[in-house]
PDB file of N, CA and C in Angstrom:
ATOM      1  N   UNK A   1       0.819  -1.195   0.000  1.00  0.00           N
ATOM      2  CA  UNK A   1       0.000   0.000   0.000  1.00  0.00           C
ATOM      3  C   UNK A   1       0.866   1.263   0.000  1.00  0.00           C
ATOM      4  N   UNK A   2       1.817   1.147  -0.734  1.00  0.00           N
ATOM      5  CA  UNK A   2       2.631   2.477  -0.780  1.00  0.00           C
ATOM      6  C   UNK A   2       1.750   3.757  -1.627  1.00  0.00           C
ATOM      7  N   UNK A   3       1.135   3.543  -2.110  1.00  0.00           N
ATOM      8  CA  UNK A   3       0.466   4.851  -2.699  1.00  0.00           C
ATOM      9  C   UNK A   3      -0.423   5.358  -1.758  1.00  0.00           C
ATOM     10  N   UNK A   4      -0.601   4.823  -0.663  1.00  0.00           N
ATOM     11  CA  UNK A   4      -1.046   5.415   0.636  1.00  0.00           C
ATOM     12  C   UNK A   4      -0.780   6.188   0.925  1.00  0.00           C
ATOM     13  N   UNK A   5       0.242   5.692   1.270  1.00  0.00           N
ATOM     14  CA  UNK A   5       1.622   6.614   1.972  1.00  0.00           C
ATOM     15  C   UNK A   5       2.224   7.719   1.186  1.00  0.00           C
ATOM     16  N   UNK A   6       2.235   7.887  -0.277  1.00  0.00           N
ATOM     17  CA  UNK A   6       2.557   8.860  -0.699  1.00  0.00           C
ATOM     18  C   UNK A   6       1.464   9.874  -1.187  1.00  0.00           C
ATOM     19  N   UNK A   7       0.309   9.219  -1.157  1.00  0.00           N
ATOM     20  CA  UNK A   7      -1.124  10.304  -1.324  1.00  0.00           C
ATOM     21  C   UNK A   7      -1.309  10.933   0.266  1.00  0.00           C
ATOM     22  N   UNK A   8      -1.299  10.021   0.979  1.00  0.00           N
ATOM     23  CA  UNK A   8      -1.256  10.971   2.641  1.00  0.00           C
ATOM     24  C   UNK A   8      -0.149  11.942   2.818  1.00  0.00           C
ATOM     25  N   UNK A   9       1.112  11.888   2.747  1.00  0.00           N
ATOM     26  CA  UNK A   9       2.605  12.400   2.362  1.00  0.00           C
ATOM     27  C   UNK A   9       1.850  13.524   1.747  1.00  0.00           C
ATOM     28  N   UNK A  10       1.513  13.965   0.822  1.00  0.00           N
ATOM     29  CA  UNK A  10       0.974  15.217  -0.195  1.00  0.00           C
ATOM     30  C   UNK A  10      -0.644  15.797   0.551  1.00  0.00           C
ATOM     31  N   UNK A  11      -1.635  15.226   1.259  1.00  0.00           N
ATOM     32  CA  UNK A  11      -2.313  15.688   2.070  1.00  0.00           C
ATOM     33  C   UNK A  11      -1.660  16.452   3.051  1.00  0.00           C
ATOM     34  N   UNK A  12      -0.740  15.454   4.042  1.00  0.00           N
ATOM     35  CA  UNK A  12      -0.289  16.199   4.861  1.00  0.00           C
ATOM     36  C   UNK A  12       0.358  17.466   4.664  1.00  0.00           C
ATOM     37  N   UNK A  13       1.359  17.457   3.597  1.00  0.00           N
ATOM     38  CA  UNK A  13       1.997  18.776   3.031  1.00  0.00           C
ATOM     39  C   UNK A  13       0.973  19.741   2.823  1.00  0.00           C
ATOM     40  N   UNK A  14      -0.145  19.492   1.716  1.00  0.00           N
ATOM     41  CA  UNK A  14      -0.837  20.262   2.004  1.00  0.00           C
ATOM     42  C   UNK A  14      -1.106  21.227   2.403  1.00  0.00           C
ATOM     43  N   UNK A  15      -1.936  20.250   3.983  1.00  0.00           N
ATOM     44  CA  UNK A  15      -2.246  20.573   5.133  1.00  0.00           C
ATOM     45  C   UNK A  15      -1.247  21.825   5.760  1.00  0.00           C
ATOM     46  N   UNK A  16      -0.090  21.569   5.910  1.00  0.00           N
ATOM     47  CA  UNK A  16       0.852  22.446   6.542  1.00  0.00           C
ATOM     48  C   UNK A  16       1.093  23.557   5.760  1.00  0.00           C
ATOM     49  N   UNK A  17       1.347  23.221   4.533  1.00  0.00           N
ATOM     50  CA  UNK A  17       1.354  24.402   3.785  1.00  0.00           C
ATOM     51  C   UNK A  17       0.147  25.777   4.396  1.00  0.00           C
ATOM     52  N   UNK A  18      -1.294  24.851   4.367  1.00  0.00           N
ATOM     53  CA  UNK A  18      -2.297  25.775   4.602  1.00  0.00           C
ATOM     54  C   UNK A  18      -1.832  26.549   5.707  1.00  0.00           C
ATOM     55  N   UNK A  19      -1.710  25.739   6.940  1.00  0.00           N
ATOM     56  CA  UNK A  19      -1.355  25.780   8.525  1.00  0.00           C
ATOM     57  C   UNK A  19      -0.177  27.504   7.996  1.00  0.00           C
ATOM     58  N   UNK A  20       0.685  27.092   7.595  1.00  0.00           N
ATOM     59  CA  UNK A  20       1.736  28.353   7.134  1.00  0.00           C
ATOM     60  C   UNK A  20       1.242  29.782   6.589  1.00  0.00           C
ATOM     61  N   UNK A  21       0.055  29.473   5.873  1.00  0.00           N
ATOM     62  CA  UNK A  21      -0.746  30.515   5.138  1.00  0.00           C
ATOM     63  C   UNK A  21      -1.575  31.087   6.033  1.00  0.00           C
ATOM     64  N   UNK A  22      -2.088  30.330   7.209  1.00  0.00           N
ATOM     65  CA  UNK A  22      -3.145  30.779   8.108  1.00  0.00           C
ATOM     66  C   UNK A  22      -2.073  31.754   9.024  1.00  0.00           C
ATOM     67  N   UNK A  23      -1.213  31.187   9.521  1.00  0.00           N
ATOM     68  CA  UNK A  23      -0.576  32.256  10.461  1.00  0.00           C
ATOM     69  C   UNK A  23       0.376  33.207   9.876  1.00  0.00           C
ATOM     70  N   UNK A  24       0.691  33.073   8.846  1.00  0.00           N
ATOM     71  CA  UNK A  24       0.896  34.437   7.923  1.00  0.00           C
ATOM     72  C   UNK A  24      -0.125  35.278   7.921  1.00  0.00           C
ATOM     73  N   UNK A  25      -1.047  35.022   7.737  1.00  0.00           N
ATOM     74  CA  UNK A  25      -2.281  35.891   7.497  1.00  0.00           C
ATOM     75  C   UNK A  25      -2.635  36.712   8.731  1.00  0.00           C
ATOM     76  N   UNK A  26      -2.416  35.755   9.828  1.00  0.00           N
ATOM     77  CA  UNK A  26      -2.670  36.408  11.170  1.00  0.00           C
ATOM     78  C   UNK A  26      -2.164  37.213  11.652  1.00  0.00           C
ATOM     79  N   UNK A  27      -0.698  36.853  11.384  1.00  0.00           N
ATOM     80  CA  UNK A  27       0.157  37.968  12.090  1.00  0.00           C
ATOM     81  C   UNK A  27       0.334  39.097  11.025  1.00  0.00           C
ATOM     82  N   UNK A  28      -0.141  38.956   9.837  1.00  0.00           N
ATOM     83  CA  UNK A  28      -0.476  40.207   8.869  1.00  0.00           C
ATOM     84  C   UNK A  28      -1.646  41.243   9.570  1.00  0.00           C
ATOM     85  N   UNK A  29      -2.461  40.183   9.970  1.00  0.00           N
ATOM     86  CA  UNK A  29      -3.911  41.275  10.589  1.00  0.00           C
ATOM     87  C   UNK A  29      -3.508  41.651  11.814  1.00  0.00           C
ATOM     88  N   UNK A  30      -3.436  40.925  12.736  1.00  0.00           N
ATOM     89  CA  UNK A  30      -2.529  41.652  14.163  1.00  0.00           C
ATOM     90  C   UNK A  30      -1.565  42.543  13.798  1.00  0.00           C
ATOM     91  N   UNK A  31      -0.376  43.142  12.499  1.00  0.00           N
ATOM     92  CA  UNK A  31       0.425  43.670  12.684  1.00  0.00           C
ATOM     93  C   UNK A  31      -0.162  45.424  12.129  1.00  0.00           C
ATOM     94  N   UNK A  32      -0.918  45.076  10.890  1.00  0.00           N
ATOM     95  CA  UNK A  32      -2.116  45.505  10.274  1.00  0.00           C
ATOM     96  C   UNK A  32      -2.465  46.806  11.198  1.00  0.00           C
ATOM     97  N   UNK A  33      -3.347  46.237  12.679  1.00  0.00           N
ATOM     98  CA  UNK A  33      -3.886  47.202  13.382  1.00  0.00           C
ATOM     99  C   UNK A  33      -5.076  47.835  12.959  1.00  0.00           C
ATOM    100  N   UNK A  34      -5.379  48.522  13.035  1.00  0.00           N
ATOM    101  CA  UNK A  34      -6.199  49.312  12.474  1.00  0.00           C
ATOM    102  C   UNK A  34      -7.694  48.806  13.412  1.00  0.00           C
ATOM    103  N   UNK A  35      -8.842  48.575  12.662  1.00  0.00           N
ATOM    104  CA  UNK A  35     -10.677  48.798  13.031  1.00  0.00           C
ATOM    105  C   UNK A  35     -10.328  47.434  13.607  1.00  0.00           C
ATOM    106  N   UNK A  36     -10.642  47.257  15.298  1.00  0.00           N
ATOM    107  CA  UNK A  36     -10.430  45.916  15.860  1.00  0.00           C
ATOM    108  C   UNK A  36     -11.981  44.870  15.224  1.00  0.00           C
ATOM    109  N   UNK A  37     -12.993  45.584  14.878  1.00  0.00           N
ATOM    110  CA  UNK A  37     -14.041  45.243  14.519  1.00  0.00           C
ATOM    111  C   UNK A  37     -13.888  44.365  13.290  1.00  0.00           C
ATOM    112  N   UNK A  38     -13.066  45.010  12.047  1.00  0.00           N
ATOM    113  CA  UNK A  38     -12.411  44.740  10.630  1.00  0.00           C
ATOM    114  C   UNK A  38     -11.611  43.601  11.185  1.00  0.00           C
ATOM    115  N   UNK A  39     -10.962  43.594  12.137  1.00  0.00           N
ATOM    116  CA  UNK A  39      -9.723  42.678  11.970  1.00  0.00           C
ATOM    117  C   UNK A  39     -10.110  41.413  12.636  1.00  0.00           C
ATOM    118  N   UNK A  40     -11.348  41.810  13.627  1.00  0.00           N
ATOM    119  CA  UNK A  40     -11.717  40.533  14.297  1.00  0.00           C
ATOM    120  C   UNK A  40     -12.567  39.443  13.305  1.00  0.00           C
ATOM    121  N   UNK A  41     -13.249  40.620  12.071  1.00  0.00           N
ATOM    122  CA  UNK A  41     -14.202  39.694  11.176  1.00  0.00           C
ATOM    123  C   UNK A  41     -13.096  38.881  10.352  1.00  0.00           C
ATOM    124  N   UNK A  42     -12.344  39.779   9.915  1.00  0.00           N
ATOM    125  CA  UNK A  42     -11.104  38.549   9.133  1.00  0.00           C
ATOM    126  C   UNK A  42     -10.789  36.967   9.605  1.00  0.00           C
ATOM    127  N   UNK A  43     -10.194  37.852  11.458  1.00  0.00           N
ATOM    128  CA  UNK A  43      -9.962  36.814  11.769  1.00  0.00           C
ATOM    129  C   UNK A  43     -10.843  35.405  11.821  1.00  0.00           C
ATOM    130  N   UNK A  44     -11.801  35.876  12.432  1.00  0.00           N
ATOM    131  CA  UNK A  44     -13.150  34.536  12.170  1.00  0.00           C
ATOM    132  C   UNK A  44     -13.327  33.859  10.615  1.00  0.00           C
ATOM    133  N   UNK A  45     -12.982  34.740  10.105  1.00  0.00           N
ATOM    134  CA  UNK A  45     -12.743  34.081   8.389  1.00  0.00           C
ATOM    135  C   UNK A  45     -12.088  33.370   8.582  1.00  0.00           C
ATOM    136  N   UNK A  46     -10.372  33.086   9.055  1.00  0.00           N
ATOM    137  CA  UNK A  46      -9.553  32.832   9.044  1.00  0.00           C
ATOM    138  C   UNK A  46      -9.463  31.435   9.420  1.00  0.00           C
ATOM    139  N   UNK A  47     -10.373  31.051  10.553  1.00  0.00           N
ATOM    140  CA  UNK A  47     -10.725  30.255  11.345  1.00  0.00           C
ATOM    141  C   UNK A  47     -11.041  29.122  10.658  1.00  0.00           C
ATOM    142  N   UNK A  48     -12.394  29.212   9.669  1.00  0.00           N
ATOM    143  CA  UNK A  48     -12.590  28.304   8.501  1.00  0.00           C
ATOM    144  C   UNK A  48     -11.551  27.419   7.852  1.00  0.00           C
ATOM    145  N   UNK A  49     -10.373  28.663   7.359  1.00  0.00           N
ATOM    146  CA  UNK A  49      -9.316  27.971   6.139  1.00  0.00           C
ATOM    147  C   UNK A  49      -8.031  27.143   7.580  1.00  0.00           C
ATOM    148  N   UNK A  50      -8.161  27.412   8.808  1.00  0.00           N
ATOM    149  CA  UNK A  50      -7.054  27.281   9.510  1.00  0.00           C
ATOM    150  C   UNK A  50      -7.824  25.443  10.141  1.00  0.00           C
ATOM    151  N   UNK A  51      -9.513  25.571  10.202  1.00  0.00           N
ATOM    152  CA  UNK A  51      -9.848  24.044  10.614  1.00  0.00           C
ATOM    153  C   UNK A  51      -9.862  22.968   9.073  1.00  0.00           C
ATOM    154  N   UNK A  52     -10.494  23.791   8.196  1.00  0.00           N
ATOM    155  CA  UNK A  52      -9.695  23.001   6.713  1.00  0.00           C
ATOM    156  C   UNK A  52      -8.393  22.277   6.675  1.00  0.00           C
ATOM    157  N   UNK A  53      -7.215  23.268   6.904  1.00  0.00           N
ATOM    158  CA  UNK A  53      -5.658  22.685   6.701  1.00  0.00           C
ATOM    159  C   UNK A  53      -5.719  21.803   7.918  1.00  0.00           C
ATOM    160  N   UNK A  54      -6.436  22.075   8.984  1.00  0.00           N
ATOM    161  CA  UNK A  54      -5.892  21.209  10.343  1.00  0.00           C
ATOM    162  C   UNK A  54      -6.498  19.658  10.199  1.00  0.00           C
ATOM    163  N   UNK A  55      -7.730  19.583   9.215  1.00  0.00           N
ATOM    164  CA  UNK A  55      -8.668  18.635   8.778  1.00  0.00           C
ATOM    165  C   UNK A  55      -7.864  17.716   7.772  1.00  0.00           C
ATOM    166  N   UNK A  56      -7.056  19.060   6.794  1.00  0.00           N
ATOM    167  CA  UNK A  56      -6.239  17.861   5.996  1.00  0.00           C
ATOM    168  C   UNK A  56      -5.179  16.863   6.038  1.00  0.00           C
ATOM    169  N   UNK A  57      -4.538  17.890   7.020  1.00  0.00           N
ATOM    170  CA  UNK A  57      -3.463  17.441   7.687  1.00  0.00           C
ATOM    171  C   UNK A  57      -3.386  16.071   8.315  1.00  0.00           C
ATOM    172  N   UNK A  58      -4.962  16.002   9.552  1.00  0.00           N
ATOM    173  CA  UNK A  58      -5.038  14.826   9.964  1.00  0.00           C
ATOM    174  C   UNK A  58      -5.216  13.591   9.153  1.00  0.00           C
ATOM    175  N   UNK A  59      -5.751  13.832   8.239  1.00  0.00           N
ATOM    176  CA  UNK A  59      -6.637  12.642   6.960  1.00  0.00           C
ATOM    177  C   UNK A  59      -5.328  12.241   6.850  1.00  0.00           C
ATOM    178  N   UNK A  60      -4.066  13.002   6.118  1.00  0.00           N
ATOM    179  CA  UNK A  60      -2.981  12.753   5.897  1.00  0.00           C
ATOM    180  C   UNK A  60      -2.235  12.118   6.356  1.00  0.00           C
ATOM    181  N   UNK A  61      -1.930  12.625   7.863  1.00  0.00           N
ATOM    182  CA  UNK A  61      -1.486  11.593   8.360  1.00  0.00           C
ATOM    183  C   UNK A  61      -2.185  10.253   9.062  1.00  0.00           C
ATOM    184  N   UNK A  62      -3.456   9.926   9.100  1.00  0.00           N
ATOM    185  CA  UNK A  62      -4.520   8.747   8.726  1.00  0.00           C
ATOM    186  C   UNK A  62      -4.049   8.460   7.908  1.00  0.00           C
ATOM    187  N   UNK A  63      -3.883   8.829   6.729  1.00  0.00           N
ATOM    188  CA  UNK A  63      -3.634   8.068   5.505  1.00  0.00           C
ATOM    189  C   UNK A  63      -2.202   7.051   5.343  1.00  0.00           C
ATOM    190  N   UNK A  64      -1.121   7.458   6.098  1.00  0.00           N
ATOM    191  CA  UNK A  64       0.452   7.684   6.245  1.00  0.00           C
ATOM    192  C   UNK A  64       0.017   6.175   7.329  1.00  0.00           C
ATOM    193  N   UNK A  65      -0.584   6.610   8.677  1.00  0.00           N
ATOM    194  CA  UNK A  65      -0.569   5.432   9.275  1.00  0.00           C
ATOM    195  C   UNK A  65      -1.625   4.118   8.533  1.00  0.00           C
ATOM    196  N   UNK A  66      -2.256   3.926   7.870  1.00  0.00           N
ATOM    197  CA  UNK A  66      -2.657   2.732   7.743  1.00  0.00           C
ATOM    198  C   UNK A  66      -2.128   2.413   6.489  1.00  0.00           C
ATOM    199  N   UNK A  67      -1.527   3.337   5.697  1.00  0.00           N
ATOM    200  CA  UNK A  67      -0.573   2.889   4.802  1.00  0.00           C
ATOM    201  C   UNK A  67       0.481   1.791   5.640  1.00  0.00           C
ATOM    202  N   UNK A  68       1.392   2.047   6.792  1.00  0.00           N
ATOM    203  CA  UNK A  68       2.016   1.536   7.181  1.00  0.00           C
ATOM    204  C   UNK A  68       1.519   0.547   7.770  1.00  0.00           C
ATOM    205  N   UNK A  69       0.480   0.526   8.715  1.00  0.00           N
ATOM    206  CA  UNK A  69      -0.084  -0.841   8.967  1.00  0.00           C
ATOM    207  C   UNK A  69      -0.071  -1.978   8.154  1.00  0.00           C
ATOM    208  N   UNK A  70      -0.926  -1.471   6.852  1.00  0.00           N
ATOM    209  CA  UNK A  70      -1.275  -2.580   5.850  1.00  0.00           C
ATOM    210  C   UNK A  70      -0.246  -2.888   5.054  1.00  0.00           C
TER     211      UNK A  70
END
């Protein structure tokens, strides 16, 4: 089952990739400043794409472990 393991391998990346994009973004809006109102709605946006990558991530590495099991 190695194509498991290398389709989970590319989820997980993914995943982190996203994870990298989310807290870029954050510390863009925290550095940003400005309407705490503006920055808090972003942030709750943010929230969405940051449980996405954290969602893919896991599948990924699900995927990685029962690759190795089987």
């Amino acid at each position: 089952m190695d194509f498991l393991i290398y389709i989970g391998g590319a989820f997980t990346l993914i995943g982190l990739i996203g994870l990298g994009y989310c807290i870029k973004m954050a510390v863009a809006i925290k550095r940003e400043g400005g309407d705490a109102k503006d920055a808090s709605k972003r942030l709750r946006s943010l929230v969405a794409w940051n449980m996405g990558a954290m969602g893919m991530s896991s599948i990924g590495l699900a995927m990685i472990v029962v690759g190795l099991i089987l």
